[in-house]
N, C-alpha and C. Protein backbone atom coordinates (compact mmCIF):
# COMPACT_ATOMS: atom_id res chain seq x y z
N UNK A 1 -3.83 -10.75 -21.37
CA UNK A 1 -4.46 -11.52 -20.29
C UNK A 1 -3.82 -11.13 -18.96
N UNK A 2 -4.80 -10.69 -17.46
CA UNK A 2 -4.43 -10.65 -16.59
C UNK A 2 -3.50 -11.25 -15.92
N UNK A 3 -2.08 -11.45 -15.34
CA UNK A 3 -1.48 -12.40 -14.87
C UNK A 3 -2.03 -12.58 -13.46
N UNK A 4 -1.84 -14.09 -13.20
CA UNK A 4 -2.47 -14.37 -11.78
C UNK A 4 -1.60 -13.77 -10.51
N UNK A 5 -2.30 -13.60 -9.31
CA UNK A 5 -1.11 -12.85 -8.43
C UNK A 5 -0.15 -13.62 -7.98
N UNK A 6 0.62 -13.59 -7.60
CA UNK A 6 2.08 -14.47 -7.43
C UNK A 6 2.28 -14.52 -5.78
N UNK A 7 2.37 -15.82 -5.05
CA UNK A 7 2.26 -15.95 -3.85
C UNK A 7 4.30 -16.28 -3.97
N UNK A 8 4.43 -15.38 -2.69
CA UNK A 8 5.96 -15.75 -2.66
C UNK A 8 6.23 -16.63 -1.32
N UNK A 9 6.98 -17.95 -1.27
CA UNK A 9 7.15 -18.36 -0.05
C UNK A 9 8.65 -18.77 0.06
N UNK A 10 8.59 -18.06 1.52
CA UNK A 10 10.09 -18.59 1.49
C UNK A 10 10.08 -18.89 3.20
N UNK A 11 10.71 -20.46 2.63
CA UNK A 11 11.21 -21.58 4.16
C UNK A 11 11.77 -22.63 3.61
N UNK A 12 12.59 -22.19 4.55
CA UNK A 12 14.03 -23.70 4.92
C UNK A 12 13.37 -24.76 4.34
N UNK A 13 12.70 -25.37 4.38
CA UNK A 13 12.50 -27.04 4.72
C UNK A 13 11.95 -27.19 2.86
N UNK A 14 12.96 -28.12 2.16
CA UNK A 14 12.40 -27.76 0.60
C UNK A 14 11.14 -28.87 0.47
N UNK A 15 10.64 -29.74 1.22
CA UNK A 15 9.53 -30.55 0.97
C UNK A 15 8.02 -29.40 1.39
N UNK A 16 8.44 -28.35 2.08
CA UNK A 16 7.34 -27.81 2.63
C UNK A 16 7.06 -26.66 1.24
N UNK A 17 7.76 -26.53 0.99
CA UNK A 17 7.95 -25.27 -0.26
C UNK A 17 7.62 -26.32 -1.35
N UNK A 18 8.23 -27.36 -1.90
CA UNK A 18 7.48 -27.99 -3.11
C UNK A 18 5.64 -28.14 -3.12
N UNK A 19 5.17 -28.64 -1.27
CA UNK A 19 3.86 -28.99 -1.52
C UNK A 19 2.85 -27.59 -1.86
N UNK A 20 3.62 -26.80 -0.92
CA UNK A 20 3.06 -25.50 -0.87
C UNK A 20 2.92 -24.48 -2.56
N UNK A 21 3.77 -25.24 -3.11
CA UNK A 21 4.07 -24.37 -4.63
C UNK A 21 2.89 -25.67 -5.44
N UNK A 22 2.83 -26.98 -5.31
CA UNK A 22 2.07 -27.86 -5.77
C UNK A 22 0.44 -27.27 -5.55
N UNK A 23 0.53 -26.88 -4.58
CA UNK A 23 -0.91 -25.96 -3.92
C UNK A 23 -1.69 -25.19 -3.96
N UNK A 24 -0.80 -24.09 -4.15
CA UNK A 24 -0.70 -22.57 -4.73
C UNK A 24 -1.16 -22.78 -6.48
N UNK A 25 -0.12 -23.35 -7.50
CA UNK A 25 -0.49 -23.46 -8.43
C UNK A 25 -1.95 -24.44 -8.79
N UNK A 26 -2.49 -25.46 -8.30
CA UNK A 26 -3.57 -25.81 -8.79
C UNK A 26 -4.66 -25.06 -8.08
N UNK A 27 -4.75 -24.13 -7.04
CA UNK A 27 -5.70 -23.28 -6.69
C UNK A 27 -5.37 -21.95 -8.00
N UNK A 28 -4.54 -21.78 -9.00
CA UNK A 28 -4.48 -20.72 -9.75
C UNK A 28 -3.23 -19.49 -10.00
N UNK A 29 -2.84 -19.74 -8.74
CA UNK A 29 -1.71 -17.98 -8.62
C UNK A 29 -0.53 -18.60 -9.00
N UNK A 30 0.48 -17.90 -9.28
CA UNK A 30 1.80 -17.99 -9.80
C UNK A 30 2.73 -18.11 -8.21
N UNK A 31 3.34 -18.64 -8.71
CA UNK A 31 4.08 -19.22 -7.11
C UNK A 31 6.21 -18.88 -7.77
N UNK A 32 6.36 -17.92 -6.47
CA UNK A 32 7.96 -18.16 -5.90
C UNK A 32 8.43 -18.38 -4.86
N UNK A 33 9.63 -19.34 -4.87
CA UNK A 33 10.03 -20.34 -3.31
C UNK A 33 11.55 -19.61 -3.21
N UNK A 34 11.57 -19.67 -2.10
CA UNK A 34 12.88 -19.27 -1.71
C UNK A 34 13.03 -19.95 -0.81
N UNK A 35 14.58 -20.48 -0.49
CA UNK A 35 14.82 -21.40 0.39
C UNK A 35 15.57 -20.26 1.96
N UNK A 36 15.37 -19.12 1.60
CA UNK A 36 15.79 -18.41 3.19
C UNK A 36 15.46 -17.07 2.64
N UNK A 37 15.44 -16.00 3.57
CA UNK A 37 14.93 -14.80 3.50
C UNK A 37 15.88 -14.13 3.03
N UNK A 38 17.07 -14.69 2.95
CA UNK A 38 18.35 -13.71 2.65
C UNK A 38 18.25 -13.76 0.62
N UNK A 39 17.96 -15.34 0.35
CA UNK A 39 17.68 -15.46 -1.24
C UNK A 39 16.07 -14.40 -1.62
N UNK A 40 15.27 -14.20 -0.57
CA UNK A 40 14.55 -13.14 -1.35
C UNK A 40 15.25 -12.45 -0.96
N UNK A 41 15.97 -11.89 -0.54
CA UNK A 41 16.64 -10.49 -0.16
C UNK A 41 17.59 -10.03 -1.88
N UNK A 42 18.03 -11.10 -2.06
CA UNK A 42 19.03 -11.06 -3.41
C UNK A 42 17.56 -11.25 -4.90
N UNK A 43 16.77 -11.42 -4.46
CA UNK A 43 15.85 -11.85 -5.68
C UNK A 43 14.77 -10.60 -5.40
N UNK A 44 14.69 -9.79 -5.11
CA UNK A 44 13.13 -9.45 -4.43
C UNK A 44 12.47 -9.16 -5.71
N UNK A 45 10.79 -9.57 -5.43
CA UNK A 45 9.67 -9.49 -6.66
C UNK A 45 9.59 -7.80 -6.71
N UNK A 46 9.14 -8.03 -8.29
CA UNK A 46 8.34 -7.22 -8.98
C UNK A 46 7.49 -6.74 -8.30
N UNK A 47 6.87 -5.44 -8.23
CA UNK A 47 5.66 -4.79 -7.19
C UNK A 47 4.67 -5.05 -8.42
N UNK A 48 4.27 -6.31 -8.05
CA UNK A 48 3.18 -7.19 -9.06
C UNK A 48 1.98 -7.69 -7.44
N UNK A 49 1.02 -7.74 -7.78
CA UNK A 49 -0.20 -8.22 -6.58
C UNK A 49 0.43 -9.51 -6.46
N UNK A 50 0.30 -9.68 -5.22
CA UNK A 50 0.94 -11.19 -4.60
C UNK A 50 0.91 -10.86 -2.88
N UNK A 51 1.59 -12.01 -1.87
CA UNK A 51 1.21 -11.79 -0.69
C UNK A 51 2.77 -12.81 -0.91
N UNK A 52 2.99 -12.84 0.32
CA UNK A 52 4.31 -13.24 0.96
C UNK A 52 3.99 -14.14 2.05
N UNK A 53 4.18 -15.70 1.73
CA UNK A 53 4.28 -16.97 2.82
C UNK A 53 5.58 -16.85 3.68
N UNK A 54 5.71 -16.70 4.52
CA UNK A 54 6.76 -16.32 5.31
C UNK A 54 7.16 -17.72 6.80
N UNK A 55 7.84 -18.30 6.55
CA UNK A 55 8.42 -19.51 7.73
C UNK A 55 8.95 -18.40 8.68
N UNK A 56 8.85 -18.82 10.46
CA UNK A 56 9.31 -18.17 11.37
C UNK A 56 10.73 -18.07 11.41
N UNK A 57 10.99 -19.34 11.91
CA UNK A 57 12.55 -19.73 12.32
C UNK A 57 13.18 -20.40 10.82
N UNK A 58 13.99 -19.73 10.67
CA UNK A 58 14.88 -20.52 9.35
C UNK A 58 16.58 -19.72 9.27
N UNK A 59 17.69 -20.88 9.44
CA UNK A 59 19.03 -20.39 9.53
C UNK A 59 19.14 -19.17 8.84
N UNK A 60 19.82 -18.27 9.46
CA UNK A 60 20.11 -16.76 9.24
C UNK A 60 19.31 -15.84 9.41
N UNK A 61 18.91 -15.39 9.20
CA UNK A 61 17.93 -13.74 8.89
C UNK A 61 16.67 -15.14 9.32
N UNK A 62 15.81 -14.57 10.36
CA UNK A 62 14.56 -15.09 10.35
C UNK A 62 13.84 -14.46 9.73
N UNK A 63 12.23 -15.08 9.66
CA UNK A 63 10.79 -14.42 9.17
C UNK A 63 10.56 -13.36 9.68
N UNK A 64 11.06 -12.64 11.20
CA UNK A 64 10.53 -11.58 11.60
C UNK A 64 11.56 -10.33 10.83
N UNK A 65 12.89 -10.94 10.78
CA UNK A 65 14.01 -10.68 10.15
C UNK A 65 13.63 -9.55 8.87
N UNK A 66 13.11 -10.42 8.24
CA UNK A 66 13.22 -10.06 6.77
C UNK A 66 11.59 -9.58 6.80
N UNK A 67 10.77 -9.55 7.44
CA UNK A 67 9.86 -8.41 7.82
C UNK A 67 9.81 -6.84 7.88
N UNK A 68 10.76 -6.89 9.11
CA UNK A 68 11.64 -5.27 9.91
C UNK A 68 12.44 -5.36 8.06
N UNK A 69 12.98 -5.79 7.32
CA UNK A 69 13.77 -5.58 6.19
C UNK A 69 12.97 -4.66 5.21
N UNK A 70 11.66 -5.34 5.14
CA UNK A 70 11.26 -5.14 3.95
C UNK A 70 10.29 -4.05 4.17
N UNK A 71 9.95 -3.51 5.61
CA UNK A 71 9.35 -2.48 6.10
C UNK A 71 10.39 -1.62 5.93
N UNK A 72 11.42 -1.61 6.10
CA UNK A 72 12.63 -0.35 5.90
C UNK A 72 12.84 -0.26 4.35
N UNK A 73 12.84 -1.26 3.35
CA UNK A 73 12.92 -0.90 2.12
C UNK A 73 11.30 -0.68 1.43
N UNK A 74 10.82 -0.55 2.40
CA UNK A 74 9.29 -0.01 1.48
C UNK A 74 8.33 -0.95 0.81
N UNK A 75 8.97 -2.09 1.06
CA UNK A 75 8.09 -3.05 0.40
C UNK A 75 6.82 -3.60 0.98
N UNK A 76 6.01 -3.97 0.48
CA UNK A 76 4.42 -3.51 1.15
C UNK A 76 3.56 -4.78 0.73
N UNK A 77 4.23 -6.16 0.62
CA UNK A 77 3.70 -7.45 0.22
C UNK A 77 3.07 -7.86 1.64
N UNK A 78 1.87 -8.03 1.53
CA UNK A 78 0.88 -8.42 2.76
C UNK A 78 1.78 -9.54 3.02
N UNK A 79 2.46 -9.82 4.73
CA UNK A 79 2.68 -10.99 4.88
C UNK A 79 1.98 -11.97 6.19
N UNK A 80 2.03 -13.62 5.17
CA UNK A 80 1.42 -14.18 6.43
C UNK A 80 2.97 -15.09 6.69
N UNK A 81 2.44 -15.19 8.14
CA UNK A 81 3.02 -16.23 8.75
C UNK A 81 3.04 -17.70 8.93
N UNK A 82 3.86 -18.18 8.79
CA UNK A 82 3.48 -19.73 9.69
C UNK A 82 4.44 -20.42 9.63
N UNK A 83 4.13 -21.28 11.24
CA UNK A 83 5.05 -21.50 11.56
C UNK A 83 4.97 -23.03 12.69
N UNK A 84 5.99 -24.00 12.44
CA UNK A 84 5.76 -24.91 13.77
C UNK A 84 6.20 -24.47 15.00
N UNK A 85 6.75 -23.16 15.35
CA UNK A 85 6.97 -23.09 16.55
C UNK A 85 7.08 -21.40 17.14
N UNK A 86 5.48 -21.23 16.19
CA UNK A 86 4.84 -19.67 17.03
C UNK A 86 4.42 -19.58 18.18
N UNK A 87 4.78 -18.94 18.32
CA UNK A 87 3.96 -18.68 20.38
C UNK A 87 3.61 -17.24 20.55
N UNK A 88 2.26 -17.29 21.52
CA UNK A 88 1.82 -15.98 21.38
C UNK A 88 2.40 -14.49 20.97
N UNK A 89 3.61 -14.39 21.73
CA UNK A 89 4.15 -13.38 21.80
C UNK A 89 4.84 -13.02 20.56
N UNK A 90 5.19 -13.90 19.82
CA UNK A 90 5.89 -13.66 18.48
C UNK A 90 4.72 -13.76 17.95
N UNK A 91 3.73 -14.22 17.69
CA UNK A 91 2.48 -13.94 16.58
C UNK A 91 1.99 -12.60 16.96
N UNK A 92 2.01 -11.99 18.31
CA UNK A 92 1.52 -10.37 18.56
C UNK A 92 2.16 -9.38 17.69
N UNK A 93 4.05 -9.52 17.97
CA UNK A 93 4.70 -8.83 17.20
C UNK A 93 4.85 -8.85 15.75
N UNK A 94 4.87 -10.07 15.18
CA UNK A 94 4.44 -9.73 13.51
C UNK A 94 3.04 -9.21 13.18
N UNK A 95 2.12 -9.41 13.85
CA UNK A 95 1.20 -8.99 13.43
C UNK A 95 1.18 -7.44 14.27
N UNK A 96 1.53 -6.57 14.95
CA UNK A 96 1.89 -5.72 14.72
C UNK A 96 3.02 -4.57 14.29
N UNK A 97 3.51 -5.52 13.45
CA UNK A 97 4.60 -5.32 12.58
C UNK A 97 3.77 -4.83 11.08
N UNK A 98 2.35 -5.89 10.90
CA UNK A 98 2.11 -5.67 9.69
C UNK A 98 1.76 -6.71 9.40
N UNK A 99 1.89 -7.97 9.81
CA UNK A 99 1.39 -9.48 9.14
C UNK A 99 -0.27 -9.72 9.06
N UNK A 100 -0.54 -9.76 8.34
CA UNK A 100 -1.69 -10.18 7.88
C UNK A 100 -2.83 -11.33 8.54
N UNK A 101 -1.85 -12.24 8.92
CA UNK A 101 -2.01 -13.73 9.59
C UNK A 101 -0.87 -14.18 10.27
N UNK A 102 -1.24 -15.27 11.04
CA UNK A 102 0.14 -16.19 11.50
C UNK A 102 -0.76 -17.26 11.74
N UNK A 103 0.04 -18.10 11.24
CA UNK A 103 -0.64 -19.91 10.74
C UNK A 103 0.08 -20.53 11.76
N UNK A 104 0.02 -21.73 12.36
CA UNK A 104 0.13 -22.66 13.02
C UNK A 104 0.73 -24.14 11.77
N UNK A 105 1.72 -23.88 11.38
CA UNK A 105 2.28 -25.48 10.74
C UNK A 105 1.88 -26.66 11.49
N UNK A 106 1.11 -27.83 11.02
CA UNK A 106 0.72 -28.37 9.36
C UNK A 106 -0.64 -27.02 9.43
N UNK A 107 -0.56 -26.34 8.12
CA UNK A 107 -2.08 -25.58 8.26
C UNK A 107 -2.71 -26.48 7.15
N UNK A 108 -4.20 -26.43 7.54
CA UNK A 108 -5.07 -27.42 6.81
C UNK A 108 -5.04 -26.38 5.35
N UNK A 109 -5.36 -26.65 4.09
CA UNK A 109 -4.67 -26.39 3.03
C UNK A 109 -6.40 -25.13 2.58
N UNK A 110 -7.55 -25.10 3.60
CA UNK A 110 -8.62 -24.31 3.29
C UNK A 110 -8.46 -23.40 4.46
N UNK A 111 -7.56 -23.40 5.28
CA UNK A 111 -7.31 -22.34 6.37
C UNK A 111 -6.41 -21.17 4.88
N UNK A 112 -5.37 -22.20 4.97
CA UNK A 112 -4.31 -21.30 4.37
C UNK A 112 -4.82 -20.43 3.08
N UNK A 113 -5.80 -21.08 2.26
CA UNK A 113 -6.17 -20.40 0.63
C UNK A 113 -7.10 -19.12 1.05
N UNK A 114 -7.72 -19.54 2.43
CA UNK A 114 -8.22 -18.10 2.88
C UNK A 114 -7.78 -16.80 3.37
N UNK A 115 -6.75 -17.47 4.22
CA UNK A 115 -5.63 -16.48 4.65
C UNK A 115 -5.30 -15.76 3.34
N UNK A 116 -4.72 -16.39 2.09
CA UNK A 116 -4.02 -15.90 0.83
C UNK A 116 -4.98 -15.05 0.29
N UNK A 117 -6.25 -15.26 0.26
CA UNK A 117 -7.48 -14.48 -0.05
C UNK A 117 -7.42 -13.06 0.46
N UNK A 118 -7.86 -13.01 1.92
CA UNK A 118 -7.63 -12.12 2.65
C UNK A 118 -6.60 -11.48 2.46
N UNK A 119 -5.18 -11.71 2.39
CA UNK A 119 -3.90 -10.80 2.52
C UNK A 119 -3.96 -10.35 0.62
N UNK A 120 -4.50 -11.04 -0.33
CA UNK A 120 -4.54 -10.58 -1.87
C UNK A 120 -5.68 -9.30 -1.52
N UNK A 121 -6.68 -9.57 -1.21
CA UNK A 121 -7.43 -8.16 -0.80
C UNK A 121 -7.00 -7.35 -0.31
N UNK A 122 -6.45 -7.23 0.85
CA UNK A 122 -5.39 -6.29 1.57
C UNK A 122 -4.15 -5.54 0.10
N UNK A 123 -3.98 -6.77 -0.28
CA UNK A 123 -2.97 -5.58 -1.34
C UNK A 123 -3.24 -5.48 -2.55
N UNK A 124 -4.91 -5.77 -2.76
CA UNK A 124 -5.41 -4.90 -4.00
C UNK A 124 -6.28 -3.89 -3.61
N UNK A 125 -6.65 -3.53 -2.02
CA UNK A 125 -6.80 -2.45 -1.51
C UNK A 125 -5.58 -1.00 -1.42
N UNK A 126 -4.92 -1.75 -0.91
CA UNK A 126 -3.66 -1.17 -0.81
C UNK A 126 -3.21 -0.28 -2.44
N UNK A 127 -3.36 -1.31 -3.38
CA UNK A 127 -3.02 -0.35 -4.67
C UNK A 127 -3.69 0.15 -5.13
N UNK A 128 -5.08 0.06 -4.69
CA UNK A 128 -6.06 0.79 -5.01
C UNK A 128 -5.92 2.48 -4.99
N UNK A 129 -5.78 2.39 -3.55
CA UNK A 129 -5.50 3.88 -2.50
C UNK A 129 -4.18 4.16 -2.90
N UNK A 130 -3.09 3.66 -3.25
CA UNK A 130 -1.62 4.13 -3.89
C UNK A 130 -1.95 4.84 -5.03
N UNK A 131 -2.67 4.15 -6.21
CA UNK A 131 -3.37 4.85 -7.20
C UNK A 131 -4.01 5.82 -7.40
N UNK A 132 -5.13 5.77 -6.76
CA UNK A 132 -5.61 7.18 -6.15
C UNK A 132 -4.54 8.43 -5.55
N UNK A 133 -4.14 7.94 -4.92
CA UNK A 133 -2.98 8.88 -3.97
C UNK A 133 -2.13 9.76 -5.15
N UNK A 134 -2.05 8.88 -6.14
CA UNK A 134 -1.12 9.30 -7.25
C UNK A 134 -1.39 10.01 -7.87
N UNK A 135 -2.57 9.37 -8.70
CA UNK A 135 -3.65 10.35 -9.42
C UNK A 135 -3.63 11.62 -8.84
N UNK A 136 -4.14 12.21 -7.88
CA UNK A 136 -4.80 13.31 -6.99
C UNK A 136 -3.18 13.89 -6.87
N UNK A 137 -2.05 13.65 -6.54
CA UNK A 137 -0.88 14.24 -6.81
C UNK A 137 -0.43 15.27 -8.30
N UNK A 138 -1.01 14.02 -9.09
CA UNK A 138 -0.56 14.73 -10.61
C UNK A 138 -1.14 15.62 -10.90
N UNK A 139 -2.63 15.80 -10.55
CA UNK A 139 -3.64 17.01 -10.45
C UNK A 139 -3.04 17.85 -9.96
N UNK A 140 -2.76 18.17 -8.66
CA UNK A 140 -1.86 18.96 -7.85
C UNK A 140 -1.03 19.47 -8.45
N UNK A 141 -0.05 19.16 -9.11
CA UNK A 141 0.92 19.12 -9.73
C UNK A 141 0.60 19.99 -10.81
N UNK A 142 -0.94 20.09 -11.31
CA UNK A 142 -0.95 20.68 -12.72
C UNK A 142 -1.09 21.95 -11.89
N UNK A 143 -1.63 22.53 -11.15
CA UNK A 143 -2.18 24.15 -10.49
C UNK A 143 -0.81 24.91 -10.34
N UNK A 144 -1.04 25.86 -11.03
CA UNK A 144 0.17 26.68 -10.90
C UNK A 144 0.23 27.20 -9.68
N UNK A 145 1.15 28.16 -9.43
CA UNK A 145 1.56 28.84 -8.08
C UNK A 145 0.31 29.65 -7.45
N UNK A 146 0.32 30.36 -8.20
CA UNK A 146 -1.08 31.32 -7.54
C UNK A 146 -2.28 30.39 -7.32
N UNK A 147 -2.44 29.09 -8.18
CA UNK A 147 -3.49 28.48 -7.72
C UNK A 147 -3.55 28.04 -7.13
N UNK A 148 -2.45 27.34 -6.34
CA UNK A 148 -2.13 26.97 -4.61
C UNK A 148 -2.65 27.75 -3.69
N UNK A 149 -1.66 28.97 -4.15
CA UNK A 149 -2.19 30.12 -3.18
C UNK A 149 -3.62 30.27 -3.35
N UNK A 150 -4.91 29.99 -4.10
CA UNK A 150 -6.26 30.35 -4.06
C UNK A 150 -6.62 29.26 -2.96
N UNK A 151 -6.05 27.94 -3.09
CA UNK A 151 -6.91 26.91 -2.92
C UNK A 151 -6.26 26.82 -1.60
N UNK A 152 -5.06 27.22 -0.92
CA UNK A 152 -5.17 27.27 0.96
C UNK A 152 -6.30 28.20 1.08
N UNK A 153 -5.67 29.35 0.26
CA UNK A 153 -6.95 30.68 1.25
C UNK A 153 -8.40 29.76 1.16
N UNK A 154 -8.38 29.04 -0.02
CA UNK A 154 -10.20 28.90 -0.02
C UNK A 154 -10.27 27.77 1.56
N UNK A 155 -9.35 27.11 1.61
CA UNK A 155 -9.38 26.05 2.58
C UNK A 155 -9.29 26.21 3.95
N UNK A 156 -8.97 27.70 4.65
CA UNK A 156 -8.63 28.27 5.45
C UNK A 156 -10.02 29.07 5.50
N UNK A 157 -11.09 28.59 4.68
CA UNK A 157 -12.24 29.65 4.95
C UNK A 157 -12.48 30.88 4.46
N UNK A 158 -11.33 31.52 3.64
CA UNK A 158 -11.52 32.99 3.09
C UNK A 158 -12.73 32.86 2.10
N UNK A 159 -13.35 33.80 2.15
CA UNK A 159 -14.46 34.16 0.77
C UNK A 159 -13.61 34.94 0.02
N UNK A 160 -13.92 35.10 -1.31
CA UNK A 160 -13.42 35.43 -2.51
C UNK A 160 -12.73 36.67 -2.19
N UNK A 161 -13.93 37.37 -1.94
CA UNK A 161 -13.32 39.42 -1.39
C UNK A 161 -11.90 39.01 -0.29
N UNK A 162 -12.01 38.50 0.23
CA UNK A 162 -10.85 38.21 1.09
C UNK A 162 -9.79 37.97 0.61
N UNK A 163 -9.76 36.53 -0.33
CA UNK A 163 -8.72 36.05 -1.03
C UNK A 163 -7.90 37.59 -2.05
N UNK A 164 -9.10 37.93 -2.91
CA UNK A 164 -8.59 38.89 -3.52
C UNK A 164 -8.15 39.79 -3.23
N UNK A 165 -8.18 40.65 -2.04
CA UNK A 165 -7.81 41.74 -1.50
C UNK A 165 -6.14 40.79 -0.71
N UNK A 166 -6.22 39.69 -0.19
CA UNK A 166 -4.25 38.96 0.64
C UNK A 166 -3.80 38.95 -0.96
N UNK A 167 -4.29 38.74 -1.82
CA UNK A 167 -3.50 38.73 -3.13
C UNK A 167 -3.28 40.03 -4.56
N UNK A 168 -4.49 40.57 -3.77
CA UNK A 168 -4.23 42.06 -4.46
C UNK A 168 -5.00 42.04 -6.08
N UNK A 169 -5.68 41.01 -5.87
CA UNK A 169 -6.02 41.22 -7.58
C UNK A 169 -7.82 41.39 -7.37
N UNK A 170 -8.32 40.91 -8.45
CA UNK A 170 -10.08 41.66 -8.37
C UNK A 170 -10.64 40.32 -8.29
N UNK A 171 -12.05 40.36 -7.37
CA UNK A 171 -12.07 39.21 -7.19
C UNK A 171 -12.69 38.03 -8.23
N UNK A 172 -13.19 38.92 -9.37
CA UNK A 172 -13.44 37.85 -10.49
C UNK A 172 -12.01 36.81 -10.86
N UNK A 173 -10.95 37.73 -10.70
CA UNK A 173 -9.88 36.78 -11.10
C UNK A 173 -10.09 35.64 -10.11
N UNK A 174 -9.84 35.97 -8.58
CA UNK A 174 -9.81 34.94 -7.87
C UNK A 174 -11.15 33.71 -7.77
N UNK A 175 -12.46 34.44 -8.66
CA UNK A 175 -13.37 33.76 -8.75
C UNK A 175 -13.33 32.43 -9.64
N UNK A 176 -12.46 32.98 -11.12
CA UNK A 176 -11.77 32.65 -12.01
C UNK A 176 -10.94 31.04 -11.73
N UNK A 177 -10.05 31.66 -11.03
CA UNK A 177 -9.13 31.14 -10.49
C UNK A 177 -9.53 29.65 -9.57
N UNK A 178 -10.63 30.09 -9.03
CA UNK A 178 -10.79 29.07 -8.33
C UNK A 178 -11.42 28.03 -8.83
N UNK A 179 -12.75 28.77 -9.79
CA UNK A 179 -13.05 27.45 -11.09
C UNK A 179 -12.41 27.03 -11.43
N UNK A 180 -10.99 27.17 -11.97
CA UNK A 180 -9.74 26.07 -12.38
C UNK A 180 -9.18 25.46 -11.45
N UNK A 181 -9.13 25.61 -10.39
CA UNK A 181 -8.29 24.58 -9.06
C UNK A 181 -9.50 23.73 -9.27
N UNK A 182 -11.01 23.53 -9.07
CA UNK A 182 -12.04 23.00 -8.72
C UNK A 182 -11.82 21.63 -10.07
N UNK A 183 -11.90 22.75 -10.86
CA UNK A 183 -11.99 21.38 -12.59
C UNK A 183 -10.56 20.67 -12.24
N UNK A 184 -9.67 21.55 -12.39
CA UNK A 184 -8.45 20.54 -12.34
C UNK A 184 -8.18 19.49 -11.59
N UNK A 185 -8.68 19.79 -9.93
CA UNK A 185 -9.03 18.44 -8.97
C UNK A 185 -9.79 17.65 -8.85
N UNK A 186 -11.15 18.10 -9.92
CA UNK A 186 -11.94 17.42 -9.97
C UNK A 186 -13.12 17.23 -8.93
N UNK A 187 -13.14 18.61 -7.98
CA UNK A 187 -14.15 18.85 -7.08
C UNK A 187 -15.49 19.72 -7.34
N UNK A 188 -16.13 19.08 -7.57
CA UNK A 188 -17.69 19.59 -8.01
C UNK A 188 -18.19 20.77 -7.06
N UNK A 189 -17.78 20.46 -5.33
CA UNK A 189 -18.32 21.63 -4.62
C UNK A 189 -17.01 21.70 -4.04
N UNK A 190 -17.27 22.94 -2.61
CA UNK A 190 -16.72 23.36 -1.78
C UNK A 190 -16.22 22.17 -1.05
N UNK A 191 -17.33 21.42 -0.29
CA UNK A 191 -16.86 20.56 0.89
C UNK A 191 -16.24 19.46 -0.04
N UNK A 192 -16.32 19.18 -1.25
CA UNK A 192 -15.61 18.04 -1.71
C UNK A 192 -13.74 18.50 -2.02
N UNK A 193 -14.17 19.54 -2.25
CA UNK A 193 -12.74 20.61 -2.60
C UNK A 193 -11.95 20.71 -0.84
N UNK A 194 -12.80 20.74 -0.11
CA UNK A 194 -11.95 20.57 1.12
C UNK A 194 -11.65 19.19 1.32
N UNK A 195 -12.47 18.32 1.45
CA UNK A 195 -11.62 16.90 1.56
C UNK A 195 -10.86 16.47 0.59
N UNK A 196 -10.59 16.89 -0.87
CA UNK A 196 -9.36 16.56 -1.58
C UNK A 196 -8.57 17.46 -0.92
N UNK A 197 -8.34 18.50 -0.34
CA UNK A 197 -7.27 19.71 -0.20
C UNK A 197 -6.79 19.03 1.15
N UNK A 198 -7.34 18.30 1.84
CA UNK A 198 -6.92 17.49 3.36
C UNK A 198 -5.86 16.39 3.03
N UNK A 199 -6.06 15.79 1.85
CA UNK A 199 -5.22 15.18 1.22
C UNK A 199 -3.94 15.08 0.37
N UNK A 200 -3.51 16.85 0.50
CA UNK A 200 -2.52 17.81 -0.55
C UNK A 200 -1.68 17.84 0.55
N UNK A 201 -0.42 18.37 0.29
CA UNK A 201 0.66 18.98 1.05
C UNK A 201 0.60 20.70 0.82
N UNK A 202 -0.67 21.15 1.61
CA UNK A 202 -0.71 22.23 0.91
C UNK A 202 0.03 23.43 1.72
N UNK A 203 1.57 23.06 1.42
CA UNK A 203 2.39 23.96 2.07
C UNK A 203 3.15 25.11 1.22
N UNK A 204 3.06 25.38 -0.11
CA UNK A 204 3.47 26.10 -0.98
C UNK A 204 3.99 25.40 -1.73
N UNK A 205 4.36 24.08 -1.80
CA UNK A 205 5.13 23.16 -2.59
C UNK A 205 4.34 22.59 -3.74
């Protein structure tokens, strides 16, 4: 059975974190509270689908705090905000930091399940395209050396006679050759074979 996605919140104030976990669970998702950003810092989740409730101001490491943190350790949990004492200028900067939302504390409890909506889409988009990204790597990964070398020249525009003559071999091989880069990436034509190849590091590596 699918597990539900796991909303993580972490703020100071433990009556705001009990209602909020009371909340979370009868709308469905799996809920973790942390009472400061420094205890997720010592706990951090599983890269499981979930979104991150985030309080502004809270003793030590603030919300924007442990934002800039979790952008330097790679962690990629859509976060929203909220807060009793946001003001424009700090809701600009998390949200171009990466925040998803920034809520206004008390948030009415059908503002907030939408917000959670929205930022769970955001990071089942997000693993969507990680997945993909991956996939299309391991492919890569299978083409041997020379088949690199077919698939810049092809990407750089060479026709076959071309390729074969910078590589010295006949051009059925390189004809050859290139039917296997095509199956192995999984590109049916040319122009589809160029927009996966836009997506390669196709530097000899």
């Amino acid at each position: 059975m699918t597990q539900p996605p796991v909303i993580h919140v972490v703020d100071d104030d433990e009556s705001v974190r009990s209602a909020l976990k009371r909340l979370l669970f009868a709308a469905g998702y799996g809920v973790r509270t942390y009472p400061s950003a420094g205890e997720f810092l010592l706990d951090p989740p599983p890269d499981t689908p979930g979104c991150l409730l985030l309080d502004l101001r809270m003793p030590g490491p603030s919300g924007l705090d442990l934002q800039d943190s979790l952008a330097r350790h790679g962690v990629r949990l859509p976060v929203i905000f909220f807060s009793g004492h946001g003001d424009l200028a700090t809701g600009v900067r998390a949200m171009k930091a990466g925040a998803v939302d920034f809520l206004a504390k008390p948030v009415e409890s059908k503002v907030l399940l939408e917000a959670i909506e929205s930022a769970l889409r955001t990071d089942a988009a997000r693993r969507t395209n990680h997945g993909a990204g991956a996939d299309l790597q391991a492919r890569y990964a299978q083409l041997t050396a020379r088949e690199r070398e077919v698939l810049r020249l092809v990407v750089a525009g060479q026709l076959n006679k071309q390729i074969a003559a910078a590589l010295g071999v006949a051009e059925r091989t390189v004809k050859a050759q290139r039917a296997q880069v095509m199956a192995k990436l999984g590109a049916a034509t040319a122009a589809e074979l160029g927009r996966i190849a836009a997506q390669l590091p196709l530097d000899g590596g």
